[in-house]
N, C-alpha and C. Protein backbone atom coordinates (compact mmCIF):
# COMPACT_ATOMS: atom_id res chain seq x y z
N UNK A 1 4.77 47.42 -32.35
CA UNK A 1 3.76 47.09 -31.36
C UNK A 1 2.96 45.87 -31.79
N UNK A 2 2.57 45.80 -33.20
CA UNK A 2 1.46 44.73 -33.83
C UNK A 2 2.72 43.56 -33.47
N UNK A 3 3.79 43.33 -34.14
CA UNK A 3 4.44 42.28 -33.81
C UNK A 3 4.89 41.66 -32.14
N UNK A 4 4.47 42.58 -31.06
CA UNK A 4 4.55 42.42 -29.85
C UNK A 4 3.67 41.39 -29.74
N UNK A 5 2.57 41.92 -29.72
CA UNK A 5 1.39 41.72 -29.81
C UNK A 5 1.17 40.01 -30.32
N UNK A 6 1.64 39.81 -31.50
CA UNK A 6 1.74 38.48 -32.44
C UNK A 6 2.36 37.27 -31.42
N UNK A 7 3.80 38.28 -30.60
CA UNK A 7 4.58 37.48 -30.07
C UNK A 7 3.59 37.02 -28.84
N UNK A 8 3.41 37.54 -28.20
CA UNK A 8 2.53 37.45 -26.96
C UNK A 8 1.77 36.23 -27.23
N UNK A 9 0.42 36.63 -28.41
CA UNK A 9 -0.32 35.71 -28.78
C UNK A 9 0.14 34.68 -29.03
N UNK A 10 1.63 34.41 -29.47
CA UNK A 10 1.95 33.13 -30.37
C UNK A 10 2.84 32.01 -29.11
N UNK A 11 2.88 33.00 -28.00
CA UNK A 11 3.17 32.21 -26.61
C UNK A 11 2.44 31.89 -25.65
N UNK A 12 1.00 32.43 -25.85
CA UNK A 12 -0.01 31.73 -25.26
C UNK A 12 -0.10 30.54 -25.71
N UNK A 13 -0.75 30.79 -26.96
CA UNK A 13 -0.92 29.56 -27.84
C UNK A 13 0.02 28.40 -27.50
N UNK A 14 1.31 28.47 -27.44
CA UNK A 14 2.25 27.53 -27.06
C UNK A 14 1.96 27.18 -25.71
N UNK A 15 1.60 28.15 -25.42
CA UNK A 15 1.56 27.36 -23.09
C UNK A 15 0.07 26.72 -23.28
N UNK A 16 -1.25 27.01 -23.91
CA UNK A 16 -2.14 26.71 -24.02
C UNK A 16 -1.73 24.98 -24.01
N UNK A 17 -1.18 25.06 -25.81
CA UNK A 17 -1.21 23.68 -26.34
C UNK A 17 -0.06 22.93 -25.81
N UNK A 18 0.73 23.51 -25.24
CA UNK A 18 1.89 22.77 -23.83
C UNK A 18 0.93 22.04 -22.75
N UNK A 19 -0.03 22.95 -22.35
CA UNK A 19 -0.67 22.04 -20.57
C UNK A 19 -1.35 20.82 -21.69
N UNK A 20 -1.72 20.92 -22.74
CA UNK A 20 -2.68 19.66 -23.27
C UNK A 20 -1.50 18.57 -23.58
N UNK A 21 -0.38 18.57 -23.91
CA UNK A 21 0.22 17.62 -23.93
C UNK A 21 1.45 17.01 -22.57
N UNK A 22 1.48 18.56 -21.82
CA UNK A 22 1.93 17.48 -20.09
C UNK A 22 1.18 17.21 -19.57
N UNK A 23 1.35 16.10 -18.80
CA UNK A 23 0.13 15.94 -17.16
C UNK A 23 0.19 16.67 -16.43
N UNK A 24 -0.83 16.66 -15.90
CA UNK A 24 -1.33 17.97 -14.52
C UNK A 24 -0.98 17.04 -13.20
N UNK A 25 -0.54 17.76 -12.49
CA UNK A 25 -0.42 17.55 -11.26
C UNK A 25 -0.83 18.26 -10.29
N UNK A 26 -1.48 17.70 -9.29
CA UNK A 26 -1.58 18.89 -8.43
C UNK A 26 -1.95 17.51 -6.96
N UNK A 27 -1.69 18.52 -5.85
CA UNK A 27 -2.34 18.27 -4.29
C UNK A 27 -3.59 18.60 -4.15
N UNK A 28 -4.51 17.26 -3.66
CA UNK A 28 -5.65 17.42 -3.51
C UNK A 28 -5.77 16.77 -2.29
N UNK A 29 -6.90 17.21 -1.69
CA UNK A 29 -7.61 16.36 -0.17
C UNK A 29 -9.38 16.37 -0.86
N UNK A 30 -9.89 15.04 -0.20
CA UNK A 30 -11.00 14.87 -0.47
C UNK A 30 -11.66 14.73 0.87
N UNK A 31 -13.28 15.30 0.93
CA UNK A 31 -13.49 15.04 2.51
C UNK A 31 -14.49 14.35 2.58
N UNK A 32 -14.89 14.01 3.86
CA UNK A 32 -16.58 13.43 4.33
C UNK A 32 -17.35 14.41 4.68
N UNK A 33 -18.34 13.91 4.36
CA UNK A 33 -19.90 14.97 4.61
C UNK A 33 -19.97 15.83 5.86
N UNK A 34 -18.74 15.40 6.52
CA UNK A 34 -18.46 16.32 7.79
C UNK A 34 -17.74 17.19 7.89
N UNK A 35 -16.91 17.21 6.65
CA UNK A 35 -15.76 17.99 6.44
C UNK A 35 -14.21 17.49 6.69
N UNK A 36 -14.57 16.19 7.80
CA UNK A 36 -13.14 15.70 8.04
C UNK A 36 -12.33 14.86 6.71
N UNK A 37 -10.95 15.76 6.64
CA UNK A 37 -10.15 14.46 5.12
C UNK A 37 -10.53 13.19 5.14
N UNK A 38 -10.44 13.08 3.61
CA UNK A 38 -10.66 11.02 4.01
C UNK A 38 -9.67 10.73 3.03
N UNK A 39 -9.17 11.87 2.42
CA UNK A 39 -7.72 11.13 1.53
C UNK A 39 -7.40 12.38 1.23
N UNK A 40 -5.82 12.47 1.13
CA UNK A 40 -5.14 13.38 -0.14
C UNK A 40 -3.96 12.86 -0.19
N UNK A 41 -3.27 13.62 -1.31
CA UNK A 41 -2.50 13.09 -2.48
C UNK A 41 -2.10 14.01 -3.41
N UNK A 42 -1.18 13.52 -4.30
CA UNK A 42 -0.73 13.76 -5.14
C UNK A 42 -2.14 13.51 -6.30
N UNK A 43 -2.62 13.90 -7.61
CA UNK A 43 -3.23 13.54 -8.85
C UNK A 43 -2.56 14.36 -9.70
N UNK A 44 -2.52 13.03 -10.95
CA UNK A 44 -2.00 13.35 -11.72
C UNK A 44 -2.76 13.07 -12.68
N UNK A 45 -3.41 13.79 -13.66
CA UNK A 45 -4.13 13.35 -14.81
C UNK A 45 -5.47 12.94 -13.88
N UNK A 46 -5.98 13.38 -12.78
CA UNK A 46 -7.07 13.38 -12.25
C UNK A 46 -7.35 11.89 -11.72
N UNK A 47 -6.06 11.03 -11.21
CA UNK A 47 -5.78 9.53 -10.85
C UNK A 47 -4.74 9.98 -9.70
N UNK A 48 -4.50 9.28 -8.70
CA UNK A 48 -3.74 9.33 -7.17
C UNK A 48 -2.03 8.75 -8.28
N UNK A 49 -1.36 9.10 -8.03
CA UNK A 49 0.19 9.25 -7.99
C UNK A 49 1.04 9.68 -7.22
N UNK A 50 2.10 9.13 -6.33
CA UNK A 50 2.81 9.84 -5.36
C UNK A 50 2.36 9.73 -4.18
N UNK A 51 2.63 9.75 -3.33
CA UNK A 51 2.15 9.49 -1.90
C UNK A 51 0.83 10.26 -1.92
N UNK A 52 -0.01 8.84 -1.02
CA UNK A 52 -1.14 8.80 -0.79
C UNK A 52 -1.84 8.57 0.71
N UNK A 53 -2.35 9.31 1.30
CA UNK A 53 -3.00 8.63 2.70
C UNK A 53 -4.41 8.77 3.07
N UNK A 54 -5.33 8.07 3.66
CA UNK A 54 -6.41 7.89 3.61
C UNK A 54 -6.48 8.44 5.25
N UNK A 55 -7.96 8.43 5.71
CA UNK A 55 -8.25 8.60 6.80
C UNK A 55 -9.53 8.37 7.29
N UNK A 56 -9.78 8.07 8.64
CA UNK A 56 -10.98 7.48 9.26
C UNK A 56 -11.88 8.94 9.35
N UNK A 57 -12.90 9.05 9.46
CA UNK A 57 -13.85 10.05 9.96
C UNK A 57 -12.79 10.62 10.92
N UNK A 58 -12.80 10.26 11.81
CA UNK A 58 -12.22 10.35 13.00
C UNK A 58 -10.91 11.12 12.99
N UNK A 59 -10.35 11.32 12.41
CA UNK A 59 -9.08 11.64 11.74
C UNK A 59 -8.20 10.88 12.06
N UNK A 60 -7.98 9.83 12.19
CA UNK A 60 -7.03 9.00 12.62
C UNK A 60 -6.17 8.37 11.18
N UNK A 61 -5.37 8.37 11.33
CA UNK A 61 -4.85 7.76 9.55
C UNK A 61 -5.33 6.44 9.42
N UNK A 62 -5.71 6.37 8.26
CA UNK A 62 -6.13 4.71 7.92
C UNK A 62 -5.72 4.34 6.62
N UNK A 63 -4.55 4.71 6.18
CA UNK A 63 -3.45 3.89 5.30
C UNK A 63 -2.38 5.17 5.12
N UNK A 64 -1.19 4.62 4.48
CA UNK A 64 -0.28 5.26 3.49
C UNK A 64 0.40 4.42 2.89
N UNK A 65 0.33 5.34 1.63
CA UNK A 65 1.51 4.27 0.53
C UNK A 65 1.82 5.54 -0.40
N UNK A 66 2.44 4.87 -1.48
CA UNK A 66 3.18 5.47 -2.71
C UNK A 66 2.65 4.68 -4.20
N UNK A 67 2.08 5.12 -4.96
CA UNK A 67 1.74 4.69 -6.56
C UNK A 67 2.84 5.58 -7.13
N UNK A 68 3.31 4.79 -8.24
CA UNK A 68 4.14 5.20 -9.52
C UNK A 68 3.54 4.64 -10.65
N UNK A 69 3.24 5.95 -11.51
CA UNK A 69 2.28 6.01 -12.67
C UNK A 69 1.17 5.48 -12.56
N UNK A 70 0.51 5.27 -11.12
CA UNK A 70 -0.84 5.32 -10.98
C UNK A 70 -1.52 4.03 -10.62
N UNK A 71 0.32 3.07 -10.24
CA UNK A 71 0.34 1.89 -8.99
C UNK A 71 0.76 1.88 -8.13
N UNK A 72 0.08 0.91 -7.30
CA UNK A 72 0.99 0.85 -6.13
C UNK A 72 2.12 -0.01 -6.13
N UNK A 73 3.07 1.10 -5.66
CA UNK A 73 4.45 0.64 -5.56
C UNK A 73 5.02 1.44 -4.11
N UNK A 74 5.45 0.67 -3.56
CA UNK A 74 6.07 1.18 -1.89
C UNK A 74 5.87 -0.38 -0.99
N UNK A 75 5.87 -0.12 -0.05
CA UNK A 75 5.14 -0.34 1.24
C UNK A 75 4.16 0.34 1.95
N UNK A 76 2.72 -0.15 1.64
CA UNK A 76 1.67 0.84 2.29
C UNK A 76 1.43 -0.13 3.70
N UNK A 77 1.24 1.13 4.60
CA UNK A 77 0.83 0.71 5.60
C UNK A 77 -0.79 1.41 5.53
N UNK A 78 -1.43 0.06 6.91
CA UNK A 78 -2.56 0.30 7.22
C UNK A 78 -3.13 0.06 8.26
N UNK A 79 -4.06 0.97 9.05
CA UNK A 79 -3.94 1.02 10.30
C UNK A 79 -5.36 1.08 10.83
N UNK A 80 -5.87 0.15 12.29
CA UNK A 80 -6.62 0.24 12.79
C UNK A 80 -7.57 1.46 13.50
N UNK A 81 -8.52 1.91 13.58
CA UNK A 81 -9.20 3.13 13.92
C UNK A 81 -8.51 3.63 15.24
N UNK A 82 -8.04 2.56 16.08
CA UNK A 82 -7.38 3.37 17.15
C UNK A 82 -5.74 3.47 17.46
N UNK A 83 -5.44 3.02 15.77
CA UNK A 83 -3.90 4.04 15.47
C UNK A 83 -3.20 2.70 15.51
N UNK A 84 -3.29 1.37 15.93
CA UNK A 84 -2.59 0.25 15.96
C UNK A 84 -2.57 0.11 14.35
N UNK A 85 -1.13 -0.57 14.08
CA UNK A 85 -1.15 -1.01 12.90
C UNK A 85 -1.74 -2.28 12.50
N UNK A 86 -2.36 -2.28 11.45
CA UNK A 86 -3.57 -4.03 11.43
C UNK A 86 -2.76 -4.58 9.91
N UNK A 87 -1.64 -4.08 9.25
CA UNK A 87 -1.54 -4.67 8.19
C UNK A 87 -0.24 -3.94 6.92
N UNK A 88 0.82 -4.48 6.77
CA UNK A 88 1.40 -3.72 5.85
C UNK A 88 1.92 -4.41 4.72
N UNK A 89 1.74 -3.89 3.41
CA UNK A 89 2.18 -4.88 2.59
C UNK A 89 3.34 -4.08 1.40
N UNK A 90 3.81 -4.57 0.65
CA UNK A 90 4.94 -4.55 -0.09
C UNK A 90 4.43 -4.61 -1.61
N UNK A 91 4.51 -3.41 -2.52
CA UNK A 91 3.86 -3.58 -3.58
C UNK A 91 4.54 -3.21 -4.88
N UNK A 92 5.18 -4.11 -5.93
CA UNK A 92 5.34 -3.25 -7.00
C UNK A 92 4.99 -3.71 -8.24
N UNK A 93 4.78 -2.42 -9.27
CA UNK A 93 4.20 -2.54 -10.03
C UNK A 93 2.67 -3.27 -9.87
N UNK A 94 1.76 -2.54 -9.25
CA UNK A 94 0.43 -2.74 -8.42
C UNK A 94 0.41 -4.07 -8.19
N UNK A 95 1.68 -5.18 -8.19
CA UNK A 95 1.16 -6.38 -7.06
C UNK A 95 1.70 -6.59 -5.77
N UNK A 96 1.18 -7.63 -5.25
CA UNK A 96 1.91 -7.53 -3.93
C UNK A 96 3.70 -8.23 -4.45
N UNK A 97 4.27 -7.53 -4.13
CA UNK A 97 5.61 -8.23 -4.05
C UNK A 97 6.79 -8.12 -2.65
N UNK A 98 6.92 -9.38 -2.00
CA UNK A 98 7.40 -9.08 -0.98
C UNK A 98 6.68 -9.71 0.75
N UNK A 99 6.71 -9.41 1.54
CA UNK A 99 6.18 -9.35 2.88
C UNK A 99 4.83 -8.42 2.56
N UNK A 100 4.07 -9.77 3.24
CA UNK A 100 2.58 -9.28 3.71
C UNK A 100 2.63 -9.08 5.09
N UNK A 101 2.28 -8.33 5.97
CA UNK A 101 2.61 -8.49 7.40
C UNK A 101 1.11 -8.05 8.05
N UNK A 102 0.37 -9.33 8.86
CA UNK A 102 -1.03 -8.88 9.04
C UNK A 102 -1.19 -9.21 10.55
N UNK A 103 -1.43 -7.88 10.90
CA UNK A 103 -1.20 -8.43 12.83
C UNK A 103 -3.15 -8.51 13.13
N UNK A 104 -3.41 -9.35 14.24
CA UNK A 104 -4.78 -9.43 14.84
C UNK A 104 -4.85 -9.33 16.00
N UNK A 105 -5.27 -9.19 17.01
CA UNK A 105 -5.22 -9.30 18.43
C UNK A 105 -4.22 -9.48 18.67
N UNK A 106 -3.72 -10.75 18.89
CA UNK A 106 -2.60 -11.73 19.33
C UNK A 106 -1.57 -12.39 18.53
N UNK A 107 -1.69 -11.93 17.14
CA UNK A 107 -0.89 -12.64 16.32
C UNK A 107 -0.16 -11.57 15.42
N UNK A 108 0.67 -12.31 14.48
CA UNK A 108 1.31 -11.72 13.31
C UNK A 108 1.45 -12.80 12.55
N UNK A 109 0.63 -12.67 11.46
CA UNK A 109 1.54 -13.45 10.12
C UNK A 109 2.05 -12.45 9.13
N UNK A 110 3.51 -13.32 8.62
CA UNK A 110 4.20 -13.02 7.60
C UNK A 110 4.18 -13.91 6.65
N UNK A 111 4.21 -13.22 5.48
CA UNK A 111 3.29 -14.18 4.10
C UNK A 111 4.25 -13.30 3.02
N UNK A 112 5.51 -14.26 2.41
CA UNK A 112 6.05 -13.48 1.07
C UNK A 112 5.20 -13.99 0.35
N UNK A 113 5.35 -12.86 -0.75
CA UNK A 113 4.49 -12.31 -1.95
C UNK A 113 5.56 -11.75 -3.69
N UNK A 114 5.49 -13.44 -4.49
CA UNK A 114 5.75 -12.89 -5.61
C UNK A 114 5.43 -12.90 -6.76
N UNK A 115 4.99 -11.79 -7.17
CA UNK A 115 4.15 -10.97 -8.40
C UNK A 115 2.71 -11.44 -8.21
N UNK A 116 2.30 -10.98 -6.75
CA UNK A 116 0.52 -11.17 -6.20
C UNK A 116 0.28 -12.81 -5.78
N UNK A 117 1.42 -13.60 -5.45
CA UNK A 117 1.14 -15.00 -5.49
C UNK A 117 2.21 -15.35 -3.89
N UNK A 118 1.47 -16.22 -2.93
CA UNK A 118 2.24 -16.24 -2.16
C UNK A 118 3.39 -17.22 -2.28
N UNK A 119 4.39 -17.04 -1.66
CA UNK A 119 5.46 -18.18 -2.53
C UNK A 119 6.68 -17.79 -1.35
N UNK A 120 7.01 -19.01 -1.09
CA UNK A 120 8.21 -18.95 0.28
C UNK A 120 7.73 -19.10 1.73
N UNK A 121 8.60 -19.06 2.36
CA UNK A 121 8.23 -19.59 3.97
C UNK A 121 7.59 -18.57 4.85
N UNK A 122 6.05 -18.81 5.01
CA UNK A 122 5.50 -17.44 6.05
C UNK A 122 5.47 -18.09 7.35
N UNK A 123 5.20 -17.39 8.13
CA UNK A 123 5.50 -17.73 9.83
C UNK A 123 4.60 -17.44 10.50
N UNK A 124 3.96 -17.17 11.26
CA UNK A 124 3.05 -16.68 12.37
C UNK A 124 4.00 -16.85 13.64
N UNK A 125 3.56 -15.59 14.43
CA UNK A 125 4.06 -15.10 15.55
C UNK A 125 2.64 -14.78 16.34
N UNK A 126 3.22 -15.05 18.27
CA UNK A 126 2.48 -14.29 19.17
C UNK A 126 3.05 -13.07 19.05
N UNK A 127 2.21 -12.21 19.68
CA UNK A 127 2.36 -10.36 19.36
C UNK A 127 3.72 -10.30 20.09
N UNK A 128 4.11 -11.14 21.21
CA UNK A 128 5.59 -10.83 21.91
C UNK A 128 6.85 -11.35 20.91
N UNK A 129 6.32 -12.05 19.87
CA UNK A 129 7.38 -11.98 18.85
C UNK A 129 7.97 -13.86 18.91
N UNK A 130 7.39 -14.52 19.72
CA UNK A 130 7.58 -16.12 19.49
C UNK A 130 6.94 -16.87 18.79
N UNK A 131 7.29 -17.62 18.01
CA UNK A 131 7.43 -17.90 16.46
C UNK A 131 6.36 -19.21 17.11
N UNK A 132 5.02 -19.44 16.41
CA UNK A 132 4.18 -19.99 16.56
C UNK A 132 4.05 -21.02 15.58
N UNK A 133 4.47 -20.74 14.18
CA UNK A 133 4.29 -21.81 13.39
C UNK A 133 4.87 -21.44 12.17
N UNK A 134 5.38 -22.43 10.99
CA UNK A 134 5.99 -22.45 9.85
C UNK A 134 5.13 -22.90 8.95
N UNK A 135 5.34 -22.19 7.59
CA UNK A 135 4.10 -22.35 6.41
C UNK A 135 4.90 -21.99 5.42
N UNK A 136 5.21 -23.34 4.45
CA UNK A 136 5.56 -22.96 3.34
C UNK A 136 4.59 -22.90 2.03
N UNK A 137 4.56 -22.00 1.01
CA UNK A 137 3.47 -21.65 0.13
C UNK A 137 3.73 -21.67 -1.24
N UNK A 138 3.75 -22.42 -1.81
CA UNK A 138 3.91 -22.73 -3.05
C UNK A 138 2.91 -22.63 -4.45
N UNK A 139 3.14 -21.81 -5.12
CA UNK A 139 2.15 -21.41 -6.07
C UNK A 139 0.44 -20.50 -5.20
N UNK A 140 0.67 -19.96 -4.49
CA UNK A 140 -0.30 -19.59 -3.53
C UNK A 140 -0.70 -20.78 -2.19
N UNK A 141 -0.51 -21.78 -2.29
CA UNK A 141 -1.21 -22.46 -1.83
C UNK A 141 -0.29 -23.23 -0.29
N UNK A 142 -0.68 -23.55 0.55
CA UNK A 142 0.07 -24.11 1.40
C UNK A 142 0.61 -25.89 1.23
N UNK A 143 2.10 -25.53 1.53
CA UNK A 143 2.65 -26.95 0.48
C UNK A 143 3.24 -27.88 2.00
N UNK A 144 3.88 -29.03 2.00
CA UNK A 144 4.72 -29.98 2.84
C UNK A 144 4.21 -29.48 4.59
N UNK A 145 5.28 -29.81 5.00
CA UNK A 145 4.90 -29.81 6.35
C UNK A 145 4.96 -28.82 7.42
N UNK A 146 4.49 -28.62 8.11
CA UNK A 146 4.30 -27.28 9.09
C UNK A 146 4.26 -27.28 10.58
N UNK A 147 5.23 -27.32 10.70
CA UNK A 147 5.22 -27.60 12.56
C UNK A 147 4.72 -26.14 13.17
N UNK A 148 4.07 -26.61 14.66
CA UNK A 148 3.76 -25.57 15.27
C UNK A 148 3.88 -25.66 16.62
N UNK A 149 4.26 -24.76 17.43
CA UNK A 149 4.83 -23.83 18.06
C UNK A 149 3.92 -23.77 19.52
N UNK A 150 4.52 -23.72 20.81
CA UNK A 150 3.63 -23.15 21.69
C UNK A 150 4.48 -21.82 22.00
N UNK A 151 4.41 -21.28 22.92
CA UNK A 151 5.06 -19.53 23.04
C UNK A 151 6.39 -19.80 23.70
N UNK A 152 6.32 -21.52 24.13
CA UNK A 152 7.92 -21.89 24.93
C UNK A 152 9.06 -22.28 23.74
N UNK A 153 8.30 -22.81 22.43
CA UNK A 153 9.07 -23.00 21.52
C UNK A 153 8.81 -24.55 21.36
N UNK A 154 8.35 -25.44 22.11
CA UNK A 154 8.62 -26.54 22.12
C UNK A 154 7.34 -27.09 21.01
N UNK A 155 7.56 -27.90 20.30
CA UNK A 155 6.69 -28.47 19.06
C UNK A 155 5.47 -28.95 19.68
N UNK A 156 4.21 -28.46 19.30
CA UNK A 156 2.70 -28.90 19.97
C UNK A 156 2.49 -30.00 19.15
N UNK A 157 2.45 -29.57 17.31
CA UNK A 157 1.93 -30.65 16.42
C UNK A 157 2.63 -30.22 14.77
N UNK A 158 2.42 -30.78 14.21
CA UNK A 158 2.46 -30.64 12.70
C UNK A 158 1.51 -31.31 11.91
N UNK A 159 1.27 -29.68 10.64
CA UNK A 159 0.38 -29.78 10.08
C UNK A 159 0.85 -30.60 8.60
N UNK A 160 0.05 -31.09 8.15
CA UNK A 160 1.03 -31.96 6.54
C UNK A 160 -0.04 -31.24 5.61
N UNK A 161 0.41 -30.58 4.87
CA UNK A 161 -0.71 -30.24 3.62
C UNK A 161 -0.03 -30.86 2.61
């Protein structure tokens, strides 16, 4: 019986000093003073890991993405209070890498993104999807020449940076 007993104890002890050396994980939601979610998730080690989504008072979603080991890495989207999408970007290893895609009223720009730096040919579009203007970006910055666009296609002007 005493050696039961030993055993028992000597496998607590092991699960004890086991949770101190894995990470914890668990599903959490966090709320507003109203009670409505304003995020949940995955935490791990008491930090967001694993799919993540935020939310307006309102309950309307107002982002989702994915962190790995406690970055963002995915494509998070993000979204206007009345459910329109206002913005999605491309992320790994917590920079932007990839397509920025940022819509406004009437527009869309697309802006590649590599390792948080814009770099390559972004475009702007009217919301019906006709290509308004060309922007090439070099070291972040806007480089050579940039023609632009009316919604018929036909060249209005060009910009020279």
């Amino acid at each position: 019986m005493q050696g039961k007993i030993k055993a028992i104890g000597l496998m607590l002890l092991l699960l004890v000093l086991s949770l101190g050396v894995f990470s914890q994980s668990e599903y959490q939601q966090f709320t507003y003073p109203s009670g409505q979610v304003s995020s949940e998730g995955i935490l791990r080690d008491g930090r967001p890991d694993g799919l993540w989504k935020t939310y307006y008072e309102s309950g309307q979603l107002k982002s989702i993405g994915k962190r790995t080991d406690f970055l963002l890495d995915s494509t998070w989207v993000f979204f206007a209070e009345n459910g329109d999408t206002s913005l999605i970007v491309n992320y790994r290893n917590d920079l932007k890498n990839g397509l920025r895609v940022t819509y406004s009223e009437n527009e869309m720009m697309v802006e590649p993104f590599v390792n948080d730096v814009r770099q390559g040919e972004g475009k702007r579009y009217d919301r019906k999807g006709h290509l308004l203007q060309t922007v090439m970006f070099k070291n972040g910055l806007e480089e050579g020449i940039s023609p632009v666009f009316d919604t018929t296609g036909l060249l209005r002007e060009i910009v020279n940076y």
